[in-house]
C-alpha atoms as a PDB file:
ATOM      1  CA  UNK A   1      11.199  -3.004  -8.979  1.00  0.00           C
ATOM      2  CA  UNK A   2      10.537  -3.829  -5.417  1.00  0.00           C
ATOM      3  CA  UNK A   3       6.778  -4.743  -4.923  1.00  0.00           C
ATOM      4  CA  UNK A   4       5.085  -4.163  -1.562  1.00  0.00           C
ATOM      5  CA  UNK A   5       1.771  -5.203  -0.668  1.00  0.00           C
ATOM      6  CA  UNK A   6      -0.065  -2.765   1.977  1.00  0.00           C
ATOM      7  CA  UNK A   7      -2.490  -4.862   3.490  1.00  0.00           C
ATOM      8  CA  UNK A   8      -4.759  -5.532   6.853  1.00  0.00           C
ATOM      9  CA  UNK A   9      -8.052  -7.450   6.337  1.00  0.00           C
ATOM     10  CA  UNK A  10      -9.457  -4.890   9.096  1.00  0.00           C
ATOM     11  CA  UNK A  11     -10.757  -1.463   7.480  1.00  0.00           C
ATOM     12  CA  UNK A  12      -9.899   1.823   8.658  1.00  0.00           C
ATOM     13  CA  UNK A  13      -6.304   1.622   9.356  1.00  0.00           C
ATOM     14  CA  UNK A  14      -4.664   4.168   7.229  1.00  0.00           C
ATOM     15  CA  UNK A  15      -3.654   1.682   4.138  1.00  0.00           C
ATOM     16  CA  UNK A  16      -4.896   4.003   1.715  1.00  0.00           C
ATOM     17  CA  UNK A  17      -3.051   6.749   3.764  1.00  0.00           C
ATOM     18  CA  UNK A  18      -0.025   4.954   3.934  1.00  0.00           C
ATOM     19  CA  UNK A  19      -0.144   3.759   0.027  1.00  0.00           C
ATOM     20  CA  UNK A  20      -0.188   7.800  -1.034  1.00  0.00           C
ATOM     21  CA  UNK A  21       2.122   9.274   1.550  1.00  0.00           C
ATOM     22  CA  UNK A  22       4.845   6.806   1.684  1.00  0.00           C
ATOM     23  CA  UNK A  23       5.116   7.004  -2.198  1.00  0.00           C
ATOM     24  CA  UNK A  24       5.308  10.778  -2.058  1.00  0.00           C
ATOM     25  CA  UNK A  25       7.809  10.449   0.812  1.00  0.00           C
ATOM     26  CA  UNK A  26       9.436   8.007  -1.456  1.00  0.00           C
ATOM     27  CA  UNK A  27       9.334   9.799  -4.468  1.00  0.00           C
ATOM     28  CA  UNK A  28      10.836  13.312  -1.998  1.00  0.00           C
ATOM     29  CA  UNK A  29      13.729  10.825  -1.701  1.00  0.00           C
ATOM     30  CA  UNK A  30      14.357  10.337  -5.782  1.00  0.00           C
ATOM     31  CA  UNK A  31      12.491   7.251  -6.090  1.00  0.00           C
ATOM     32  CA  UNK A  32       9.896   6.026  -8.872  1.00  0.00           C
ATOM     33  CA  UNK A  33       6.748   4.871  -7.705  1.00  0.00           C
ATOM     34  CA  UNK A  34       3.928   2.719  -8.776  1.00  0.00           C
ATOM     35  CA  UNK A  35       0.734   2.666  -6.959  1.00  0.00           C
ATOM     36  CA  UNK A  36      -1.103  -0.293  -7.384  1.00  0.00           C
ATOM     37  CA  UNK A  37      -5.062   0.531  -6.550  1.00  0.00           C
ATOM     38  CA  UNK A  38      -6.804  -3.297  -5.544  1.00  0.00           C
ATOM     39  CA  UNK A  39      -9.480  -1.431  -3.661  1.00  0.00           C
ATOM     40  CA  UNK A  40     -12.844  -1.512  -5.353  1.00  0.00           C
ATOM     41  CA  UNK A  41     -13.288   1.741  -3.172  1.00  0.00           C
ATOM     42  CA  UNK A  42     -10.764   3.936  -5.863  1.00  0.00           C
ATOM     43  CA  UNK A  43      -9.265   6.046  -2.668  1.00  0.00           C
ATOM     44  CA  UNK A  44      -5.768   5.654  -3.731  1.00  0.00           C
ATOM     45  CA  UNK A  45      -6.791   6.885  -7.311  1.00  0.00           C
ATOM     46  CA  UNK A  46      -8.783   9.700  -6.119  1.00  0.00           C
ATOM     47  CA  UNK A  47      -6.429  10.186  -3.290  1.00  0.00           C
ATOM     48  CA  UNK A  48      -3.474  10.936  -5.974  1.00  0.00           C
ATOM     49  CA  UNK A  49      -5.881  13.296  -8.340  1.00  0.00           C
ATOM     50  CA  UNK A  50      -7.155  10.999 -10.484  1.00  0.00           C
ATOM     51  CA  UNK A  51     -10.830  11.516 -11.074  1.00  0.00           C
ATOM     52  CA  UNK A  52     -13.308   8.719 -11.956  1.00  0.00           C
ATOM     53  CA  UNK A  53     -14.024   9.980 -15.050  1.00  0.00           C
ATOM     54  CA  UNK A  54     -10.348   9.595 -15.898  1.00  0.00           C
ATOM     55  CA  UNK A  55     -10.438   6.225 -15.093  1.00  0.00           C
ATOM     56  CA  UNK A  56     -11.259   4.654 -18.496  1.00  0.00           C
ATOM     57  CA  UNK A  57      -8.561   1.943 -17.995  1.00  0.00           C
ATOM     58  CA  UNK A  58      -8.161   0.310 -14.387  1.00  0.00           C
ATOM     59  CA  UNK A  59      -6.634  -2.844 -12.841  1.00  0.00           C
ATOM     60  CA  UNK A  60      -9.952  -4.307 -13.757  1.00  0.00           C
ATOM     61  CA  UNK A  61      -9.025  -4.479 -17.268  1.00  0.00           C
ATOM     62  CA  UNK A  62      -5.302  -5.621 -16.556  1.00  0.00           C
ATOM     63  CA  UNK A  63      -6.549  -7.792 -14.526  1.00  0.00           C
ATOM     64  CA  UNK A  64      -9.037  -9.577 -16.767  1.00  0.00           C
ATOM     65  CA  UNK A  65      -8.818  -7.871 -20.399  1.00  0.00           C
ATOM     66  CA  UNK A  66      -5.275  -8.426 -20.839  1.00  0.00           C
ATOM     67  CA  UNK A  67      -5.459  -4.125 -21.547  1.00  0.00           C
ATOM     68  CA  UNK A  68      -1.543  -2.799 -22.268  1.00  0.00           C
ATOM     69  CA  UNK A  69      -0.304  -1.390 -18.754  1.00  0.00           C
ATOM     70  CA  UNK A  70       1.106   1.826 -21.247  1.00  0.00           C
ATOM     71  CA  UNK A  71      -2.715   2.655 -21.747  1.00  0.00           C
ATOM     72  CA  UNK A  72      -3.838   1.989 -17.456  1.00  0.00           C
ATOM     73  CA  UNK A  73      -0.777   3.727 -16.129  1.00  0.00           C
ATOM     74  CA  UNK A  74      -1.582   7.339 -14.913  1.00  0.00           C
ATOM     75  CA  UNK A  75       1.475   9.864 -14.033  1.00  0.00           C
ATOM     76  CA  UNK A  76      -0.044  11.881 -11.369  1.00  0.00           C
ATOM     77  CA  UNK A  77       0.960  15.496 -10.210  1.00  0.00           C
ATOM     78  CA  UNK A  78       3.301  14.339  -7.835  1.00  0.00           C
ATOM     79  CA  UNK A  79       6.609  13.871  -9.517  1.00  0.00           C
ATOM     80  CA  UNK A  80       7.763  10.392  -9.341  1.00  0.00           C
ATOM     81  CA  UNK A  81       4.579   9.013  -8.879  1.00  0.00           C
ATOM     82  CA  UNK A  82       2.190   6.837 -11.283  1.00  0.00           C
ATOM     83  CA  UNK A  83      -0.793   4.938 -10.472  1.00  0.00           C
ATOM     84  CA  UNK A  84      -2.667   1.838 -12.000  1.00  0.00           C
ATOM     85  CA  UNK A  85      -6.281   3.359 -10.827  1.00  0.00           C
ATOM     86  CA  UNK A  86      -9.728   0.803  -9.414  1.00  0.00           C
ATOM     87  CA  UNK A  87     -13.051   1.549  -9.907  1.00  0.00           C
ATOM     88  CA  UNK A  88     -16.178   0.100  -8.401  1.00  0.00           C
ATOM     89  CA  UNK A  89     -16.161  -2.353 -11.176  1.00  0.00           C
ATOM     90  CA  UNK A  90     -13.579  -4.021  -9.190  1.00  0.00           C
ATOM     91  CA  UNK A  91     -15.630  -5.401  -6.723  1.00  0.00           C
ATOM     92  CA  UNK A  92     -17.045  -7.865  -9.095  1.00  0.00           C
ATOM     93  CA  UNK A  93     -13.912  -9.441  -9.847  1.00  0.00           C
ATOM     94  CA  UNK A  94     -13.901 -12.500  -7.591  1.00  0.00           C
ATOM     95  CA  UNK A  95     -16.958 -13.823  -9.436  1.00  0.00           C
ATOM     96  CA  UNK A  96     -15.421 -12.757 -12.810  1.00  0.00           C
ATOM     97  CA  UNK A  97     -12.075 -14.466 -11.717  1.00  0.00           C
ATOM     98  CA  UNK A  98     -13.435 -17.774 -10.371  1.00  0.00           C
ATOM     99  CA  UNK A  99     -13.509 -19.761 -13.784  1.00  0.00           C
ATOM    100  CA  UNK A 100     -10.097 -18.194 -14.886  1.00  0.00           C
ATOM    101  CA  UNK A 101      -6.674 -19.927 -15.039  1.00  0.00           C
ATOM    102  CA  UNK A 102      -3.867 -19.190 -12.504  1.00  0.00           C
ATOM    103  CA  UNK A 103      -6.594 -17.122 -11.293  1.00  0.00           C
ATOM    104  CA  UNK A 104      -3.929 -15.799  -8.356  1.00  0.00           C
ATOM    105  CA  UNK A 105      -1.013 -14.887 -10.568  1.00  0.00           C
ATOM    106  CA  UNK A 106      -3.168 -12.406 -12.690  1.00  0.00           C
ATOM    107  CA  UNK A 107      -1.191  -9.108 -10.932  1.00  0.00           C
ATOM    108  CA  UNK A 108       1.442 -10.720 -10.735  1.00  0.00           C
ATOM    109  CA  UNK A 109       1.767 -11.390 -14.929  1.00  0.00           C
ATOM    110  CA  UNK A 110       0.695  -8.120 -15.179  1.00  0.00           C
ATOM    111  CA  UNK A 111       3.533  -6.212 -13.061  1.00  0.00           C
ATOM    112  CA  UNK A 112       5.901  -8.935 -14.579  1.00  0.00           C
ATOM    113  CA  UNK A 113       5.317  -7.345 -18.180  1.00  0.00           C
ATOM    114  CA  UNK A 114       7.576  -5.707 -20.284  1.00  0.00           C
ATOM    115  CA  UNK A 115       5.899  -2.369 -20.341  1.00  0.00           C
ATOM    116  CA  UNK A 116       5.883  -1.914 -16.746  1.00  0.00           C
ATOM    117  CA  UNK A 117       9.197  -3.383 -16.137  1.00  0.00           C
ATOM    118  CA  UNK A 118      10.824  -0.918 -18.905  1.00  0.00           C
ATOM    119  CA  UNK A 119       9.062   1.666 -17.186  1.00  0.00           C
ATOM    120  CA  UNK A 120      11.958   1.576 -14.295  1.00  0.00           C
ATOM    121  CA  UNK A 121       9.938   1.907 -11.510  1.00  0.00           C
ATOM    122  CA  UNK A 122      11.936   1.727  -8.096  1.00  0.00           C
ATOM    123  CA  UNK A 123       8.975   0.596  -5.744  1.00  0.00           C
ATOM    124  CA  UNK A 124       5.045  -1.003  -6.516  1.00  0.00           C
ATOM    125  CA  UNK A 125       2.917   0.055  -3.453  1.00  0.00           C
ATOM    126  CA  UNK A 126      -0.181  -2.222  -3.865  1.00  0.00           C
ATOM    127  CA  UNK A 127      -3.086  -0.596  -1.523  1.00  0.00           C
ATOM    128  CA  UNK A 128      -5.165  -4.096  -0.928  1.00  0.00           C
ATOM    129  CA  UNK A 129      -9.068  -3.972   0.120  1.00  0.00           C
ATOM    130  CA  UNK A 130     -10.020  -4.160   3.911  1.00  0.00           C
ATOM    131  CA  UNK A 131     -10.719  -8.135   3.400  1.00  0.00           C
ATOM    132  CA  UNK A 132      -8.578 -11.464   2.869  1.00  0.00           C
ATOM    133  CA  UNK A 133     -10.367 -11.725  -0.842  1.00  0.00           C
ATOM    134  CA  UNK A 134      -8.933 -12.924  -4.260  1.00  0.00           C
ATOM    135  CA  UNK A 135      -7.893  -9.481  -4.938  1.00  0.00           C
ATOM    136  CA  UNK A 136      -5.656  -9.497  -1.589  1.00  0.00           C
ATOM    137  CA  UNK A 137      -4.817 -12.978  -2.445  1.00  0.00           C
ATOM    138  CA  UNK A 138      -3.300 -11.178  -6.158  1.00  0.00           C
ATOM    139  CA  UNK A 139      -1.368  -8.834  -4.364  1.00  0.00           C
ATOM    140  CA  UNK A 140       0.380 -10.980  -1.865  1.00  0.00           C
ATOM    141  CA  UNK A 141       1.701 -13.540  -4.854  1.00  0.00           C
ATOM    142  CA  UNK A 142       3.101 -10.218  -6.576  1.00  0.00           C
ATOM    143  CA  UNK A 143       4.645  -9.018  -3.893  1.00  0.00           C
ATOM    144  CA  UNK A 144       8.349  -9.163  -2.704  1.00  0.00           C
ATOM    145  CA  UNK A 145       6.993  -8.272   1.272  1.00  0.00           C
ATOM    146  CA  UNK A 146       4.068  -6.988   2.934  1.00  0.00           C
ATOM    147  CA  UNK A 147       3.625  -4.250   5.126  1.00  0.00           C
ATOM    148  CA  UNK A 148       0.812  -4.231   7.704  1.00  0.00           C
ATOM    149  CA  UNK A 149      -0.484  -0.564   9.166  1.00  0.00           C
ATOM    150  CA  UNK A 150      -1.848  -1.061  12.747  1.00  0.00           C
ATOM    151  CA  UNK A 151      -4.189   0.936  13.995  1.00  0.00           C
ATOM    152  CA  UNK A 152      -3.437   2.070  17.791  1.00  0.00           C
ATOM    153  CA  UNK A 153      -6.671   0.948  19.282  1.00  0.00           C
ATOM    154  CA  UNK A 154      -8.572  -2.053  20.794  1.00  0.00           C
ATOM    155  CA  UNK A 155      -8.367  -5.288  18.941  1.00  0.00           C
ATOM    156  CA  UNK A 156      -5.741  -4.232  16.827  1.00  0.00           C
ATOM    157  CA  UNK A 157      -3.563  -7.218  17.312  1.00  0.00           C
ATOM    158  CA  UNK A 158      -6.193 -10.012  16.993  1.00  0.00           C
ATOM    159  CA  UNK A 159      -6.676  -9.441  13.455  1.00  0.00           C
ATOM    160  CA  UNK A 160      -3.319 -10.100  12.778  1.00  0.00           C
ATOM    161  CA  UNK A 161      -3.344 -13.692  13.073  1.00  0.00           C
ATOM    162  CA  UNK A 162      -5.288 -14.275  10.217  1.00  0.00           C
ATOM    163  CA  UNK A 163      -3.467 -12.558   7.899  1.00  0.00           C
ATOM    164  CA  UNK A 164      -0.156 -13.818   9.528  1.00  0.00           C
ATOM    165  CA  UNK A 165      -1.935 -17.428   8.152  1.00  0.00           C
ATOM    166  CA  UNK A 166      -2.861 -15.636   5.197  1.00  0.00           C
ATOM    167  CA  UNK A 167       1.227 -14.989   4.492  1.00  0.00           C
ATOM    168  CA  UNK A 168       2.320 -18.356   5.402  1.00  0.00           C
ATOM    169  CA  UNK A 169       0.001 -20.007   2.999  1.00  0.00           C
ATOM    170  CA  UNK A 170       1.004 -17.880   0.574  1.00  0.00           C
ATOM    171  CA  UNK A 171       4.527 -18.600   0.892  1.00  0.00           C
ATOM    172  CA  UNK A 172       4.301 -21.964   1.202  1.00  0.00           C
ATOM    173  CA  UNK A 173       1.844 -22.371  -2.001  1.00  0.00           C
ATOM    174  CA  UNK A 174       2.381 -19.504  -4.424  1.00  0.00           C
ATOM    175  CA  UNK A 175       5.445 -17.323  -3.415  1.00  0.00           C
ATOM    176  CA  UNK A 176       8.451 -18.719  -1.235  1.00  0.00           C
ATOM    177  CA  UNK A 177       9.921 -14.984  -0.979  1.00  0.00           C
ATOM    178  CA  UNK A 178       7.047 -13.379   0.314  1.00  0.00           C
ATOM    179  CA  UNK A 179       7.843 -11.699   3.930  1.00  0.00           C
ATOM    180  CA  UNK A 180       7.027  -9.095   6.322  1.00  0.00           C
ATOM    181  CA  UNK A 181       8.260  -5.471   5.450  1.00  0.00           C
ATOM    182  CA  UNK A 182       7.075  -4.293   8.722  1.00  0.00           C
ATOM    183  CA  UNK A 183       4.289  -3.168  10.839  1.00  0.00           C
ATOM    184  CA  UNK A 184       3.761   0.325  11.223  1.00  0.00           C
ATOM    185  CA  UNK A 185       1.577   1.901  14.029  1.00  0.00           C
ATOM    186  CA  UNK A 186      -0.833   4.228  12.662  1.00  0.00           C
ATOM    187  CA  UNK A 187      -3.142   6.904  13.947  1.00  0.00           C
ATOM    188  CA  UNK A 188      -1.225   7.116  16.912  1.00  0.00           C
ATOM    189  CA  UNK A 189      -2.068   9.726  19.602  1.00  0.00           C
ATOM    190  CA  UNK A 190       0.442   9.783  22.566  1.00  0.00           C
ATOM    191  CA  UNK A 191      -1.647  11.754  24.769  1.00  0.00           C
ATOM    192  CA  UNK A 192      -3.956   8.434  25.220  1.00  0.00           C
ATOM    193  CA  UNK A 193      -3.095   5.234  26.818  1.00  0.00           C
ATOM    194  CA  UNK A 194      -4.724   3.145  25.025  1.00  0.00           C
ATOM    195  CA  UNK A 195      -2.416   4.106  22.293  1.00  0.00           C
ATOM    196  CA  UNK A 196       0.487   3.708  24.117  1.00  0.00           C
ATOM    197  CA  UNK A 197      -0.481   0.667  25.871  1.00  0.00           C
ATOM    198  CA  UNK A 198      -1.674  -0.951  21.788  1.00  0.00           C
ATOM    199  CA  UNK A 199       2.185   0.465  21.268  1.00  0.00           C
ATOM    200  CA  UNK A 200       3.915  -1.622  24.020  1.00  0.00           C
ATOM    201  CA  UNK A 201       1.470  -4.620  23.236  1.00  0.00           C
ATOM    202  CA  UNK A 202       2.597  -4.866  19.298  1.00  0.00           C
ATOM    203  CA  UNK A 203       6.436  -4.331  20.441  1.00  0.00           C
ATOM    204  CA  UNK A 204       6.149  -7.266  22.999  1.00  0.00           C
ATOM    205  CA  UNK A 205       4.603  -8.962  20.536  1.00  0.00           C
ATOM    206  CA  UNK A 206       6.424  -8.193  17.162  1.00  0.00           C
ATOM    207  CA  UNK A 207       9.687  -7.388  18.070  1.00  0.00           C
ATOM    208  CA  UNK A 208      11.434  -5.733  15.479  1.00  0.00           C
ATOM    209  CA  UNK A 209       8.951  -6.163  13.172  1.00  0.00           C
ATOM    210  CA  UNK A 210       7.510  -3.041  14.222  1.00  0.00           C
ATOM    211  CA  UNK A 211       9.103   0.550  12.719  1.00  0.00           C
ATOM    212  CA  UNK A 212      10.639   2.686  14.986  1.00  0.00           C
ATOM    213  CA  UNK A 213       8.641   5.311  13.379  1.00  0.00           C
ATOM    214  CA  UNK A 214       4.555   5.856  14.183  1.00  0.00           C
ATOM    215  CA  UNK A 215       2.654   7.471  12.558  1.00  0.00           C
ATOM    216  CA  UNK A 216       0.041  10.264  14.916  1.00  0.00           C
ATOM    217  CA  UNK A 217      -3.316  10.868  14.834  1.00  0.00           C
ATOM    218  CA  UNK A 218      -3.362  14.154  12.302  1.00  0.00           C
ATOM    219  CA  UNK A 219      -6.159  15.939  10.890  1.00  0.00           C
ATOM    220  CA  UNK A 220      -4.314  17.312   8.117  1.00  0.00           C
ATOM    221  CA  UNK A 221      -3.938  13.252   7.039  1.00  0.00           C
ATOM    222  CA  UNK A 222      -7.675  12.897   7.209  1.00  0.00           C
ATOM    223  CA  UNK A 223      -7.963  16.726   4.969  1.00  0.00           C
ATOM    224  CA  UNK A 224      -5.741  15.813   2.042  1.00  0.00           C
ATOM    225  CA  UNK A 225      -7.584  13.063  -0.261  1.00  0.00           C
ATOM    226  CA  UNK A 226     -10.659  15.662  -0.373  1.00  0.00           C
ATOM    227  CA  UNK A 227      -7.880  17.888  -2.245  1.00  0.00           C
ATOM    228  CA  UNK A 228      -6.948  15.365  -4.074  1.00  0.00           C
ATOM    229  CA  UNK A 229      -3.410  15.342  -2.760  1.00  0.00           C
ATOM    230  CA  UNK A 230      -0.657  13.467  -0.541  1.00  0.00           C
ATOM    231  CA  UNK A 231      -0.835  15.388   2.792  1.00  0.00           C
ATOM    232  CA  UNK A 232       3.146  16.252   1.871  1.00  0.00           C
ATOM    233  CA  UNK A 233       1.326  18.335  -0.520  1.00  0.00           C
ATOM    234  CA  UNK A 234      -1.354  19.600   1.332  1.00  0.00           C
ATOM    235  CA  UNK A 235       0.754  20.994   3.817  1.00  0.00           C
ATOM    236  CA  UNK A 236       4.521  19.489   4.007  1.00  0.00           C
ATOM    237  CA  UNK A 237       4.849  20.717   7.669  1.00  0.00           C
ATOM    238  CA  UNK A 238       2.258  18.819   9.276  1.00  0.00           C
ATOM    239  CA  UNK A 239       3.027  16.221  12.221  1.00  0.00           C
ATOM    240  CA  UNK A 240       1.345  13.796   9.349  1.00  0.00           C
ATOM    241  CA  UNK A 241       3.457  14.670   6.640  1.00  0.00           C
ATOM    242  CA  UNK A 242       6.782  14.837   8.718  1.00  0.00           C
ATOM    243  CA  UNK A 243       6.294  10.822  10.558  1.00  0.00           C
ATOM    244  CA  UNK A 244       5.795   9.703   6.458  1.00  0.00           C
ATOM    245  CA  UNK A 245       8.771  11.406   5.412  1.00  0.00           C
ATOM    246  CA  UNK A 246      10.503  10.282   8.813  1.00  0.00           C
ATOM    247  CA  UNK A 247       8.749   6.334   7.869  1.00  0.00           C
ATOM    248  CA  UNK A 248       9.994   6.486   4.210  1.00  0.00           C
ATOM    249  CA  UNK A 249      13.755   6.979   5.962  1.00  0.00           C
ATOM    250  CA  UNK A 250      13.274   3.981   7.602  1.00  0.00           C
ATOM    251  CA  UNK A 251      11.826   2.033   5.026  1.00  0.00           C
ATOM    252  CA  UNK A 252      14.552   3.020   2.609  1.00  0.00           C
ATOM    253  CA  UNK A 253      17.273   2.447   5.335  1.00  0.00           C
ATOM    254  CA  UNK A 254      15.645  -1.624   6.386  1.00  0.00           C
ATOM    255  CA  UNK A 255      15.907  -2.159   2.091  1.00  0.00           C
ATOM    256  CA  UNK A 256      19.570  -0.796   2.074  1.00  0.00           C
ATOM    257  CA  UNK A 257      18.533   1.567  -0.661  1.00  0.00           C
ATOM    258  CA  UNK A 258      19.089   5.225   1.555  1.00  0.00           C
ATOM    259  CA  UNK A 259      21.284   7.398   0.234  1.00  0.00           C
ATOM    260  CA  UNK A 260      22.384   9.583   2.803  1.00  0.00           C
ATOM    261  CA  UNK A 261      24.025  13.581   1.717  1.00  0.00           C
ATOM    262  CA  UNK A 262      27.762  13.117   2.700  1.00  0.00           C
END
């Protein structure tokens, strides 16, 4: 199981999004997927059709009840897909974690155990909170790579830096194979230059860390979690749906692990 942390300390730039549609677009592709929900928010979770009152195991209790991941893992309705849901009971966890042990290896134990490993899973897609907290600090020693959405607007870039410190700490403290998956460009819309200017900025900057791939401005992304859905779902023809399915190709082809029809 590859594990990929989704993060960006700044909110509003499509991780959720990103977390749900690039496992469905995974999943389209034959892989197994395991969402990891570390935002006290629940999106993910209610993004994939999990309701709160279904939620009567989370990653809290993983986390910090040592609960059996067979009892927190949720298959959802999309085929291939599984989620460990979050609640709002999350957001207490830094002061709950403070006193504890190896207090930034907790996720990673947890993905490490048997149950989830037997479980065969292909990918983890860990949807972190909008900050630089303990829970992002979890996800980032669990992961094999992080990738970083971008939103395609003013300031985009200068919260990078932070979280570009954020990675090198980690690697040099707590996990030596952390790296950069990628950055993707996210609610892109061509028809404005500020987009396109935040577009040439990040490639000048980031090389070829940034996928070829960007993701547009698309209602139909912002419709689908109020259905309860991936937008693939929702409606699999939408300029949304079609740059995930189009980013998941991409993804799968930088991890050597596309299968291409002969």
């Amino acid at each position: 199981m590859k594990t990929i942390a989704i993060a960006n300390q700044k909110g509003g730039v499509a991780k959720t999004t990103t977390a749900i549609n690039l496992a469905a677009s995974l999943a389209e592709e034959g892989k197994s997927v395991l969402v990891v929900d570390m935002d006290p928010q629940g999106n993910a979770s209610t993004g994939l059709g999990v309701a709160v009152e279904q939620r009567n195991l989370t990653i809290y209790d993983m986390l910090l009840g040592d609960a059996d991941p067979k009892a927190v893992i949720v298959e959802t309705e999309t085929k291939g897909v599984s989620v460990i849901p979050a609640t709002t009971e999350l957001s207490s966890s830094d002061v709950q974690l403070y006193n504890v042990n190896k207090r930034s290896f907790l996720l990673r134990d947890a993905l490490a155990s048997q149950a989830v490993q037997e479980a065969g899973y292909d990918y983890a897609l860990i949807d972190c909170p909008p900050s630089l907290n303990l829970l992002t600090v979890n996800a980032l020693v669990a992961a094999n790579a992080v990738l970083i959405p971008l939103q395609s607007e003013f300031f985009a870039l200068e919260g990078l830096s932070q979280l570009m410190l954020t990675i090198r700490e980690i690697r040099q403290t707590a996990n030596p194979r952390l790296r950069v998956e990628g950055v993707l460009l996210t609610m892109h819309d061509q028809r404005n230059n500020l987009s396109q200017q935040v577009e040439r900025d990040a490639r000048d900057t980031l090389g070829a860390l940034v996928y070829e791939t960007v993701i547009p401005r698309n209602v139909r992304l912002s419709e689908a979690p109020s259905f309860a859905v991936p937008a693939l779902t929702y409606d699999p023809t939408s300029k949304g749906a079609l740059a995930y399915r189009s980013f998941a190709k991409e993804f799968l082809k930088n991890n050597n692990d596309l299968h291409e029809e002969a």
